[in-house]
Protein backbone atom coordinates (compact mmCIF):
# COMPACT_ATOMS: atom_id res chain seq x y z
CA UNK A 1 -40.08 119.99 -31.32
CA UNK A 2 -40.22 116.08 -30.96
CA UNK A 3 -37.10 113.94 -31.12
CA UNK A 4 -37.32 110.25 -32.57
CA UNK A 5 -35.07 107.94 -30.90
CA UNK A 6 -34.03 104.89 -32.96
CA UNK A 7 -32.41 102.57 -30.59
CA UNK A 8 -30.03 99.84 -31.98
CA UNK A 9 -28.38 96.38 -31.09
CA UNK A 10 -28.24 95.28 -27.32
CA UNK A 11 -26.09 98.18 -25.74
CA UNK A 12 -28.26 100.55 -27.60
CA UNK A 13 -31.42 98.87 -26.30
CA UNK A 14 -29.99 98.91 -23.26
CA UNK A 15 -28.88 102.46 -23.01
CA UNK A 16 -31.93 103.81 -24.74
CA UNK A 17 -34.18 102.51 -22.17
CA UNK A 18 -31.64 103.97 -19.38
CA UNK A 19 -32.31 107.54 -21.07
CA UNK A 20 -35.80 107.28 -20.86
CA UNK A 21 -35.81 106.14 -17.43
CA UNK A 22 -33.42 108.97 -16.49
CA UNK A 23 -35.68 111.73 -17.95
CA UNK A 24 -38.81 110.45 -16.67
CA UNK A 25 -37.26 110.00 -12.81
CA UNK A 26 -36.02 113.36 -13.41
CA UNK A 27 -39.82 115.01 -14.21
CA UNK A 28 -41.07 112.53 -11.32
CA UNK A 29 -38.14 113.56 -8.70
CA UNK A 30 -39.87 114.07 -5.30
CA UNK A 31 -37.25 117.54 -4.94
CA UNK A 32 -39.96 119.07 -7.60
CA UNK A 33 -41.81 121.23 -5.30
CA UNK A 34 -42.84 123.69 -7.37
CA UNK A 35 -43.63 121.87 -10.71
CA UNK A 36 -42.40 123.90 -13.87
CA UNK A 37 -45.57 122.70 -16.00
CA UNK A 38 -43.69 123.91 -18.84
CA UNK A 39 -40.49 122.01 -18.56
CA UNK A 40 -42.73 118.65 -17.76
CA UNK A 41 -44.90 119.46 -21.18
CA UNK A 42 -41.75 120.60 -23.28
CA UNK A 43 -40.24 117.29 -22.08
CA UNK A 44 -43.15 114.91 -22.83
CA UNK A 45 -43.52 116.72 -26.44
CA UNK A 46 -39.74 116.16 -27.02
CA UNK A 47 -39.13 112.43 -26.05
CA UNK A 48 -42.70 111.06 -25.25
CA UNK A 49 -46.46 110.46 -26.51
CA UNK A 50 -48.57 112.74 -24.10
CA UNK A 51 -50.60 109.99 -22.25
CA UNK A 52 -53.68 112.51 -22.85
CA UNK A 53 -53.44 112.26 -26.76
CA UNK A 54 -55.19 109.09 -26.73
CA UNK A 55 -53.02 107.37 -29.49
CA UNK A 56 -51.11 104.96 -27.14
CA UNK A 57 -52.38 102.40 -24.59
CA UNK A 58 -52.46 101.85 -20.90
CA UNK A 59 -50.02 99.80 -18.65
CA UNK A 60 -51.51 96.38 -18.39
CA UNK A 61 -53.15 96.15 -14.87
CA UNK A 62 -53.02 100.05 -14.56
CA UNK A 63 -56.06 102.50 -15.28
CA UNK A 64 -53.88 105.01 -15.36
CA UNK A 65 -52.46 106.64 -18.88
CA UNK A 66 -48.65 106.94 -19.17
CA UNK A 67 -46.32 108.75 -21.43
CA UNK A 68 -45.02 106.17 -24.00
CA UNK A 69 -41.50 106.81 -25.68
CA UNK A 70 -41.22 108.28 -29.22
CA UNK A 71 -38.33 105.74 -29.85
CA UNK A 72 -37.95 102.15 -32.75
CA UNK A 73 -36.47 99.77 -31.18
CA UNK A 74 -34.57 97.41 -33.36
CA UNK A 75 -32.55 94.40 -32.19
CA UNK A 76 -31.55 90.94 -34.16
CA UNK A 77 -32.14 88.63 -31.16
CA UNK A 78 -35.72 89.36 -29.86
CA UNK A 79 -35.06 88.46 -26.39
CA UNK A 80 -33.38 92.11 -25.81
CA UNK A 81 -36.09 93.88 -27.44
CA UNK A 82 -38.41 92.33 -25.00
CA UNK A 83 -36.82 92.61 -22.18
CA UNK A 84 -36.26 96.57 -22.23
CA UNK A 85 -39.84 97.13 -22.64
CA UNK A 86 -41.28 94.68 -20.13
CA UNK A 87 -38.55 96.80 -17.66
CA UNK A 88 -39.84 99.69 -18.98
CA UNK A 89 -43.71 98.89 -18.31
CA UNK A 90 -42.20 97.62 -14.68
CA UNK A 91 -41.36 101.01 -13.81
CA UNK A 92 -45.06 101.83 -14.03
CA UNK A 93 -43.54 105.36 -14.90
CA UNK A 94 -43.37 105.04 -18.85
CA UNK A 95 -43.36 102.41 -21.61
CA UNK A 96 -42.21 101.30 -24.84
CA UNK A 97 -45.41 101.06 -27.38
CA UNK A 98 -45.08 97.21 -28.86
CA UNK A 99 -45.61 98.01 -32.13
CA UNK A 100 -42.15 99.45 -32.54
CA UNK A 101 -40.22 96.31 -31.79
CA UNK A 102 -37.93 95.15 -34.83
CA UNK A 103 -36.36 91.83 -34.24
CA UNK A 104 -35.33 88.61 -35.60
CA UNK A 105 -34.23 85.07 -34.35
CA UNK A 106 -30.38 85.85 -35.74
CA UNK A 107 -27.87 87.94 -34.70
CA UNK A 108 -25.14 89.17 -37.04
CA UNK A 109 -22.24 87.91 -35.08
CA UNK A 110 -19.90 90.82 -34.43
CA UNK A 111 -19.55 91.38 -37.92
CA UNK A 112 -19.75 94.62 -39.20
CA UNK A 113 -20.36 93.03 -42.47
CA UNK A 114 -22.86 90.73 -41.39
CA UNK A 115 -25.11 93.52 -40.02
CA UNK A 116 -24.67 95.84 -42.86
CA UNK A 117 -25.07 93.48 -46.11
CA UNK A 118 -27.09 90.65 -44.60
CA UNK A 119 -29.17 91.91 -41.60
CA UNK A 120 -29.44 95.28 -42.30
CA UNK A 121 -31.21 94.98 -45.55
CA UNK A 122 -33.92 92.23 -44.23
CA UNK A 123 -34.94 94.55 -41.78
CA UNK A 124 -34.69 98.52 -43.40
CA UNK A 125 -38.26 98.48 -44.44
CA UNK A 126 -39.94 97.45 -41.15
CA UNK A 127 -37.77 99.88 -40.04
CA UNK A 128 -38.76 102.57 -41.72
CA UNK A 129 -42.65 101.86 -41.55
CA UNK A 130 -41.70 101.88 -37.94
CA UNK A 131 -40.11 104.84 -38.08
CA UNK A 132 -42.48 106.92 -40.45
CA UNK A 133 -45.52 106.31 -37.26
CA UNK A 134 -43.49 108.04 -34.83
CA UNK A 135 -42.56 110.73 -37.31
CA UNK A 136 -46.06 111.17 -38.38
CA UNK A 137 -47.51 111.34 -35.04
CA UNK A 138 -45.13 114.19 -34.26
CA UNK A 139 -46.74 117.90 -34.51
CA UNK A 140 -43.39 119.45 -35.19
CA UNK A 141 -40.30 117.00 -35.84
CA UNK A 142 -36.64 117.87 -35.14
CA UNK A 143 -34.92 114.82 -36.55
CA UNK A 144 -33.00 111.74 -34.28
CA UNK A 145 -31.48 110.47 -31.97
CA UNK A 146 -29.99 107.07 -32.96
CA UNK A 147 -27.83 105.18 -30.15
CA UNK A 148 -25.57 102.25 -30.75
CA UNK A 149 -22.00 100.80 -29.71
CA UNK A 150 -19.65 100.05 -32.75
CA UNK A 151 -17.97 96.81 -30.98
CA UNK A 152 -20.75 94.40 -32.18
CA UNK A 153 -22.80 93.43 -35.40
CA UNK A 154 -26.03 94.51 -34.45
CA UNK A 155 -25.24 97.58 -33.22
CA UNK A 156 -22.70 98.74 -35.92
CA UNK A 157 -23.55 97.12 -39.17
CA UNK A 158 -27.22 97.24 -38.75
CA UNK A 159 -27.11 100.28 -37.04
CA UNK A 160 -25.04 101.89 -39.75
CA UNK A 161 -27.22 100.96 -42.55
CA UNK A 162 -30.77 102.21 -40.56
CA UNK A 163 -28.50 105.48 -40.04
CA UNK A 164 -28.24 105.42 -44.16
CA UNK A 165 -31.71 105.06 -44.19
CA UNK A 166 -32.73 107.35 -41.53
CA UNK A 167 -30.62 109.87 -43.74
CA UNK A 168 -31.67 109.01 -47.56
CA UNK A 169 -35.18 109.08 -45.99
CA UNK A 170 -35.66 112.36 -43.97
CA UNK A 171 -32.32 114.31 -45.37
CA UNK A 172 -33.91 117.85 -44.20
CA UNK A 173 -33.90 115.91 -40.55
CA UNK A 174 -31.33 116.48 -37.84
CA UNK A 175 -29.76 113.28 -37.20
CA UNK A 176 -27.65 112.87 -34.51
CA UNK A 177 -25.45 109.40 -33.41
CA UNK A 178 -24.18 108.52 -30.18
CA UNK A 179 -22.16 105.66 -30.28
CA UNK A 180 -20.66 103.66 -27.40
CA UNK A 181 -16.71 103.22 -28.24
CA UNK A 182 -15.21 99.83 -27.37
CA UNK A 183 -13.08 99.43 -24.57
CA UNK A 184 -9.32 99.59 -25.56
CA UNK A 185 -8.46 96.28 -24.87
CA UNK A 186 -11.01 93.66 -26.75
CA UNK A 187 -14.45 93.18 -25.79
CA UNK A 188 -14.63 91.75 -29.23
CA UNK A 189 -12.09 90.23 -31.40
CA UNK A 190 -13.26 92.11 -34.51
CA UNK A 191 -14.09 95.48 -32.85
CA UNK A 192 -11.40 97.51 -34.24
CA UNK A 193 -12.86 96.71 -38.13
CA UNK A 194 -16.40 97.36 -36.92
CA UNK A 195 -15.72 100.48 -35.34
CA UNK A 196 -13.40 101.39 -38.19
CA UNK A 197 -16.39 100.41 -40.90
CA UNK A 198 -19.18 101.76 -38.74
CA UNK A 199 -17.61 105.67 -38.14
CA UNK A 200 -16.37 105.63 -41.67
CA UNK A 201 -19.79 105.31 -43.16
CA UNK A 202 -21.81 107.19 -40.14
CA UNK A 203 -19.43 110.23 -40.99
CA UNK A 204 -21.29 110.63 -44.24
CA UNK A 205 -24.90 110.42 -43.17
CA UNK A 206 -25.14 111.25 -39.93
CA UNK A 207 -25.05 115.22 -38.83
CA UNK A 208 -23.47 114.61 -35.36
CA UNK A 209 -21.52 111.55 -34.16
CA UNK A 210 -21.15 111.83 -29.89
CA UNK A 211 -19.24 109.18 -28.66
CA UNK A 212 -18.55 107.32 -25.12
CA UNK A 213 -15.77 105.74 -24.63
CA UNK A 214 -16.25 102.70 -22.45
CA UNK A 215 -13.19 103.09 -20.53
CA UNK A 216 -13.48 106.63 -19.66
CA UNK A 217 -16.94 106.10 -18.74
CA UNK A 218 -15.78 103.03 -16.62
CA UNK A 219 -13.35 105.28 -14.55
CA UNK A 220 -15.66 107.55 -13.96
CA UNK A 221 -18.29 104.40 -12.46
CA UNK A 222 -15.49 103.03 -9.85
CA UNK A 223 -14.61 106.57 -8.54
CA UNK A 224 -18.13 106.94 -7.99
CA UNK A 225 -18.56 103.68 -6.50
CA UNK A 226 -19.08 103.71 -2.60
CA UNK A 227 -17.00 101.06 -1.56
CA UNK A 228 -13.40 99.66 -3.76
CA UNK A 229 -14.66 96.29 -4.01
CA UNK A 230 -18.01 97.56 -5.72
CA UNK A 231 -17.68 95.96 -9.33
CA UNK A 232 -18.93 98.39 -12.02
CA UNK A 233 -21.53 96.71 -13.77
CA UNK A 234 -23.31 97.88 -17.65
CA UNK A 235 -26.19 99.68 -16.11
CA UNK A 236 -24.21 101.70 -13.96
CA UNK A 237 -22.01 102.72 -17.38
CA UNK A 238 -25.40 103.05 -19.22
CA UNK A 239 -26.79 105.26 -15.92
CA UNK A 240 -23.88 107.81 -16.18
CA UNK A 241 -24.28 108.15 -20.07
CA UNK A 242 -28.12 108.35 -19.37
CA UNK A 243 -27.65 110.71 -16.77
CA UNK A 244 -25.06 113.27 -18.57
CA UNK A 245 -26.99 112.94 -22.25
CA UNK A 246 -30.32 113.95 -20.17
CA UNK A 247 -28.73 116.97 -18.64
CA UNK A 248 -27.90 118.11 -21.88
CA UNK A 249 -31.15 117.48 -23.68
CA UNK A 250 -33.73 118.27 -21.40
CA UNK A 251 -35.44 121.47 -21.90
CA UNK A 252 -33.96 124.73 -21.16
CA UNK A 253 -33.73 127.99 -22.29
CA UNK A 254 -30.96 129.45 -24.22
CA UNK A 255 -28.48 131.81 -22.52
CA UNK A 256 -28.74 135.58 -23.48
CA UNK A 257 -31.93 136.24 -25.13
CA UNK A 258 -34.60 136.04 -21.85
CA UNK A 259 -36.42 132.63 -21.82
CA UNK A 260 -36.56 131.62 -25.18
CA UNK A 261 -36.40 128.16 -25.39
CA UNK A 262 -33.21 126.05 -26.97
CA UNK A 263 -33.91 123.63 -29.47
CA UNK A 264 -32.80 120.39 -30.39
CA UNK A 265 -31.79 121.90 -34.12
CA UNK A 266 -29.90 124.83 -32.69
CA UNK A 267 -27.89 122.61 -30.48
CA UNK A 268 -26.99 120.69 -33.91
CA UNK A 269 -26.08 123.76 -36.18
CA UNK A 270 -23.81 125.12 -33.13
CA UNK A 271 -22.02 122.24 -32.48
CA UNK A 272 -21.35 121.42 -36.11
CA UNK A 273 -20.42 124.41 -38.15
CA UNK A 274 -18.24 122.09 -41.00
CA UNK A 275 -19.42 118.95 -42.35
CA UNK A 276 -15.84 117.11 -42.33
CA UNK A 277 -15.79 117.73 -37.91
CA UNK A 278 -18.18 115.84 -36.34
CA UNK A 279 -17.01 114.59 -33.54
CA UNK A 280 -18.33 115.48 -30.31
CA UNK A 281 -17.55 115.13 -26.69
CA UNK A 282 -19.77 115.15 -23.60
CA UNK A 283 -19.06 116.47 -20.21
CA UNK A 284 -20.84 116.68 -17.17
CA UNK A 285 -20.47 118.00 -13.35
CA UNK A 286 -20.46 117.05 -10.67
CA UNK A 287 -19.31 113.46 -10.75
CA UNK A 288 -20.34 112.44 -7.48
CA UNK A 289 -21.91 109.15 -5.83
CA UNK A 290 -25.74 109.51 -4.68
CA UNK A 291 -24.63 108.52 -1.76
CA UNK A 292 -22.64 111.53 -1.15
CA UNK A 293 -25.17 113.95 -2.77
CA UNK A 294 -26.60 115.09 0.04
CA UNK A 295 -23.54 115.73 2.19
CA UNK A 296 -21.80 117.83 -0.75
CA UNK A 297 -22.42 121.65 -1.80
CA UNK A 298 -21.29 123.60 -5.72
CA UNK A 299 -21.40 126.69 -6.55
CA UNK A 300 -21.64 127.55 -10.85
CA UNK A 301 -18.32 129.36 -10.54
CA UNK A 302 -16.77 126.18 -9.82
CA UNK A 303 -18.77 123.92 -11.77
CA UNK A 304 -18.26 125.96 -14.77
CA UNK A 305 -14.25 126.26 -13.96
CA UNK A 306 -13.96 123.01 -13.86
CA UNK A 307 -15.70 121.68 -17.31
CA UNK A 308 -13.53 124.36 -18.67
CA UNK A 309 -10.37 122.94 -17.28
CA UNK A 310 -11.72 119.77 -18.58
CA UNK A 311 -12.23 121.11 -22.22
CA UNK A 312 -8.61 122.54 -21.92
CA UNK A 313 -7.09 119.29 -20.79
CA UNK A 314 -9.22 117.16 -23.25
CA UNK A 315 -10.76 114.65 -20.38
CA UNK A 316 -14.00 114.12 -19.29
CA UNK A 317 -13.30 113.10 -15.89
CA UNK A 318 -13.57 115.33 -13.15
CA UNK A 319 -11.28 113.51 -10.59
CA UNK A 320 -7.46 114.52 -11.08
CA UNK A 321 -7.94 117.38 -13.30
CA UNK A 322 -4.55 118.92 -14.16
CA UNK A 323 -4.88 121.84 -13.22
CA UNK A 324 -0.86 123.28 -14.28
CA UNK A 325 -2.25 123.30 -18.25
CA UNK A 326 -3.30 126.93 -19.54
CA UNK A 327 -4.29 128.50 -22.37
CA UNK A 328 -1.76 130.41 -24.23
CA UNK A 329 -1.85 133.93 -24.14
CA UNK A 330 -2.85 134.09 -27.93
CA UNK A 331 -3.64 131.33 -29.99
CA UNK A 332 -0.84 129.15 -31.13
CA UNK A 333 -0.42 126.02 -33.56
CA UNK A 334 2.28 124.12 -31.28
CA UNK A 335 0.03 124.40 -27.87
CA UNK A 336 -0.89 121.26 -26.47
CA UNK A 337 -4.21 122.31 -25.06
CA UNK A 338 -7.55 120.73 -26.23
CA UNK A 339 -8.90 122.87 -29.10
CA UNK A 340 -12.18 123.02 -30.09
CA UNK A 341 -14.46 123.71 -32.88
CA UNK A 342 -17.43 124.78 -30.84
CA UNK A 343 -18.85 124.31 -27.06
CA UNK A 344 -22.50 124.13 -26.43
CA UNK A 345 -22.71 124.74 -22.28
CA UNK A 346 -26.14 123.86 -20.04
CA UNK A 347 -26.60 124.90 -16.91
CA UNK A 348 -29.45 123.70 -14.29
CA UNK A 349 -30.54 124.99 -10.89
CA UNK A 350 -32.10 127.55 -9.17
CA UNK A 351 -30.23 131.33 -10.45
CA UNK A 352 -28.67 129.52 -13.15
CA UNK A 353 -29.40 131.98 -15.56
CA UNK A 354 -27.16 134.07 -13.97
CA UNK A 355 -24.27 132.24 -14.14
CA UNK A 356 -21.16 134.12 -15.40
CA UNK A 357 -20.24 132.93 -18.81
CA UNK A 358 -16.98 134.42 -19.33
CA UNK A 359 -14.88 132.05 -19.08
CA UNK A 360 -15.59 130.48 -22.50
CA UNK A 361 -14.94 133.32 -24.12
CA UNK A 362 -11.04 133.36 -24.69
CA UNK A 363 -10.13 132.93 -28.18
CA UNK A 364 -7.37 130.12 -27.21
CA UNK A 365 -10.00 128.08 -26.74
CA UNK A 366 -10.75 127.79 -29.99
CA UNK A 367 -9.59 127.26 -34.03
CA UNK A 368 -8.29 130.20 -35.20
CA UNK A 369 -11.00 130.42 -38.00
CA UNK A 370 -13.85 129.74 -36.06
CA UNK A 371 -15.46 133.65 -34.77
CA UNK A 372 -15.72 134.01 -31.12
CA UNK A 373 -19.00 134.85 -31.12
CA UNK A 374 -19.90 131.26 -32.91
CA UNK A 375 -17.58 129.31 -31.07
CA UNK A 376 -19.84 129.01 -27.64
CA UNK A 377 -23.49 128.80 -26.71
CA UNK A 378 -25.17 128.10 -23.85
CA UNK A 379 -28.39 127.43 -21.97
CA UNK A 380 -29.73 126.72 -18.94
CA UNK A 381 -32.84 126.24 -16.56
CA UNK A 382 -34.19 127.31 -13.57
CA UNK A 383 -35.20 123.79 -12.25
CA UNK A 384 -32.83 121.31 -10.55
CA UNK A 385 -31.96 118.57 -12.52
CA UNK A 386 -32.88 115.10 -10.89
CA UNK A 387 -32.05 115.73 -7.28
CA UNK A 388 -29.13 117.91 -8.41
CA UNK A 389 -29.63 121.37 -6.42
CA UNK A 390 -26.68 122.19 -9.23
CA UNK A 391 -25.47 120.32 -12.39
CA UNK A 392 -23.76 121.20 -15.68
CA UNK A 393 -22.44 119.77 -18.78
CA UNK A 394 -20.65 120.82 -21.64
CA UNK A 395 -20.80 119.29 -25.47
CA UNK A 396 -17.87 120.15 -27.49
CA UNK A 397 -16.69 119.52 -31.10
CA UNK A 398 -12.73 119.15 -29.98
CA UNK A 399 -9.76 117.23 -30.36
CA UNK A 400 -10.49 114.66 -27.41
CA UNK A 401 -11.50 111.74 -30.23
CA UNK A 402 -8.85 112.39 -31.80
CA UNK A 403 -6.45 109.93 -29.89
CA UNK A 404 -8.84 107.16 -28.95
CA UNK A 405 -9.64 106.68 -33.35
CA UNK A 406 -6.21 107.32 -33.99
CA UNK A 407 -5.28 104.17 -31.65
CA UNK A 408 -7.77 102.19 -33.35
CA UNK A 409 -6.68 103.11 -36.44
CA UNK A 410 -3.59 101.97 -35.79
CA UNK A 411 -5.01 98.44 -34.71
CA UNK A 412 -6.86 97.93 -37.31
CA UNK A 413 -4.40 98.81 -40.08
CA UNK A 414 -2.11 96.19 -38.32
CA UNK A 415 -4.26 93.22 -38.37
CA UNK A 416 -5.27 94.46 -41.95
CA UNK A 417 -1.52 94.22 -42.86
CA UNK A 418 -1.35 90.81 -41.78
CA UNK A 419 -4.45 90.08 -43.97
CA UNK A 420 -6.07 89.09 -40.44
CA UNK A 421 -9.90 88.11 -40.30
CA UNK A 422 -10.46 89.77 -43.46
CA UNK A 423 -12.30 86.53 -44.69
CA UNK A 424 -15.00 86.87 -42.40
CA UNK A 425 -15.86 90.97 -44.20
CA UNK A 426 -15.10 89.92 -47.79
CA UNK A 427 -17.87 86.79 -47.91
CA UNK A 428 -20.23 89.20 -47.05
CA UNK A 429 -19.36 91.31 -49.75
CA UNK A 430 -16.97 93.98 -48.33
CA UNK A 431 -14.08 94.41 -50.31
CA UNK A 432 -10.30 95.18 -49.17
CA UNK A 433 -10.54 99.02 -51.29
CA UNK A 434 -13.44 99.50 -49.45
CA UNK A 435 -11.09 98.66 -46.76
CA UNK A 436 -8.65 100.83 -47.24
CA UNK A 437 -11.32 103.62 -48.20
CA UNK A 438 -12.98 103.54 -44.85
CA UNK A 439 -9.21 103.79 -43.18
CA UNK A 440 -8.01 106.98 -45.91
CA UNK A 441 -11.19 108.61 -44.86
CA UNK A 442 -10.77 108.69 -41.14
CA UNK A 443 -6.91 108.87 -41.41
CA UNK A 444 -8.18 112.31 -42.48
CA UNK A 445 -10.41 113.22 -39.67
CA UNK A 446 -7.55 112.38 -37.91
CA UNK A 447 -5.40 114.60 -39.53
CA UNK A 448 -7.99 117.45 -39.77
CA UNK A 449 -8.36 117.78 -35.62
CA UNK A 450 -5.08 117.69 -35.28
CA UNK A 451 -4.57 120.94 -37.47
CA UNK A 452 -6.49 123.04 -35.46
């Protein structure tokens, strides 16, 4: 089943071409001794054009055929467009076909507003033509992968209104968001109303909304960093994302039923059994430096242990886990554990499919009216993932959002009190209900995590 990834504004640009650099290192890795010809083809089919198929071109000065990435790319300011897939072709590994490069000679100025009245509209039906050749070229087609951050214009208004169109177009589709969350103090003056707008409207069109926070991910980049005056730069925050989102989407076979494969749709339905919880989390193990890679040794038992302790404690960083919090002995309302909807668990490596499992199974875990048997799913695969003699990650729909919209919320209504900046929405046509819609609606996916 082929995935079409719709990549959107500069960080999603940027990130989407990090993904497709991390999956195609990972089925070039030099560890591969013993190629699994069926995770390389399942891969290719999934996220690439088989070079063999003879639809897409060769890399200029090269004789030889590469894969070329089912992905739209779709950018206001050409310049970023551009530059991903030159990088791309540089790598001599993979490429971006030129064709399916959206862009203009305007950006929409970190305005939500901008992008999603103005922009947005100019562009949907290049888009979409765009779009409908890599769906078309697809033998069997799961749905998408859109990527975006929610700080900008580009990214969130534009991206929001493709998402509507992605969704109005292909409703029997899968469509699944990840979306880069701002850092908590202001990369943008106006990112607190465009992340408000943007989730508010993706929560109705798309099926699953992942988000990465900036600042967690951050953390995470100067533990790993080899010496304390390292600075973390944006690749190495779009490398980690790359890296955990490809450990989790890569091909593998699902857990308890032999070697049938996992599916990009399963993963969906699991992780999403109610329409008004979306949300999802992403965790991954180990968090180490390459560097240290080959000087450190894991075993599953603790891998797994710790992404649960993770889950429980609602953070996705591995350094510092607080290991004092435990589940109750039976579920209870007034815990303070993490609680989750559902957890969707891969693991990679050689004897991976006999990893013990058990561990996810307390009912504590999760909502009291979720069933046990629906509330975890897993998969895994044989081959090491990139280097990794042993990696894992786990997706969750939880309660770990919860507090990062709920303080953004609570931005956003105050500079909406004050009337602040509202100017710059309302002369492009959003209103002040729509407003106060957009804050009412996720005031109550607030309030709907927090009941579990």
């Amino acid at each position: 089943m082929s995935v079409v990834t719709v990549q959107l504004g500069q960080c999603g640009n940027q990130v989407g071409h990090q993904f497709f650099q991390t999956l195609m290192s990972d089925l070039t890795s030099q560890d591969d001794k013993k190629p699994c010809l069926g995770y390389h083809s399942e891969s290719l089919r999934r996220f690439f054009h088989d070079p063999q198929d003879g639809i897409f071109h060769r890399t200029e000065g090269s004789r030889a055929k590469v894969p070329t990435a089912r992905a739209v790319l779709v950018d206001m300011e050409g310049k970023v467009v551009q530059n991903v897939a030159s990088q791309a072709k540089k790598s001599g590994l993979w490429q971006y076909d030129k064709k399916q490069l959206v862009s203009r000679k305007r950006g929409a100025g970190n305005n939500w507003a901008d992008g999603f009245h103005e922009q947005g509209p100019r562009v949907e039906e290049e888009v979409l033509e765009r779009v409908q050749r890599e769906v078309e070229t697809c033998d069997a087609f799961a749905g998408f992968l859109t990527l975006m951050s929610v700080a900008g214009g580009t990214g969130s208004g534009v991206g929001t209104r493709i998402t509507q169109m992605l969704q109005d177009n292909y409703p029997h589709a899968f469509l699944f968001n990840h979306l880069i969350w701002p850092h908590g103090t202001g990369e943008v003056i106006l990112q607190n109303y465009n992340a408000i707008l943007s989730l508010a409207h993706l929560y109705q069109s798309a099926d699953a909304i992942l988000i990465s926070h900036n600042d967690a991910v951050r953390t995470v980049c100067s533990q790993l960093a080899t010496t304390a005056k390292q600075n973390v730069s944006f690749q190495d925050m779009n490398k980690l994302i790359a890296h955990q989102m490809s450990i989790a989407l890569q091909p593998a076979h699902l857990a308890s039923s032999g070697r049938r494969p996992s599916s990009f749709g399963f993963m969906m339905e699991h992780l999403v059994p109610h329409p008004e919880y979306k949300l999802l989390t992403l965790r991954s193990v180990p968090q180490v430096s390459e560097a240290a890679l080959a000087f450190s040794t894991f075993n599953y038992r603790s891998l797994v242990s710790r992404l649960r302790q993770m889950l429980i404690t609602g953070t996705v960083i591995e350094e510092g886990i607080n290991w004092h919090m435990k589940l109750p002995s039976k579920p209870s309302p007034s815990s303070l554990h993490n609680k989750s909807l559902a957890a969707f668990l891969t693991v990679r490596g050689k004897e991976s499919d006999k990893v013990d499992l058990a561990e996810f199974d307390n009912s504590a875990l999760y909502a009291d009216w979720v069933p046990n048997s629906a509330a975890f799913a897993a998969q895994w695969h044989e081959r090491p993932f990139s280097g990794h003699e042993k990696t894992a990650s786990l997706l969750s729909n939880c309660q770990t959002p919860v507090w990062m919209l709920d303080q953004v919320l609570g931005k956003a209504w105050g500079m909406f009190a004050m009337r602040a900046y509202v100017h710059w929405y309302t002369r492009y046509g959003v209103t002040e209900e729509e407003f106060i819609d957009c804050f009412a609606g996720l005031e109550q996916v607030v309030q709907n995590y927090k009941q579990l």
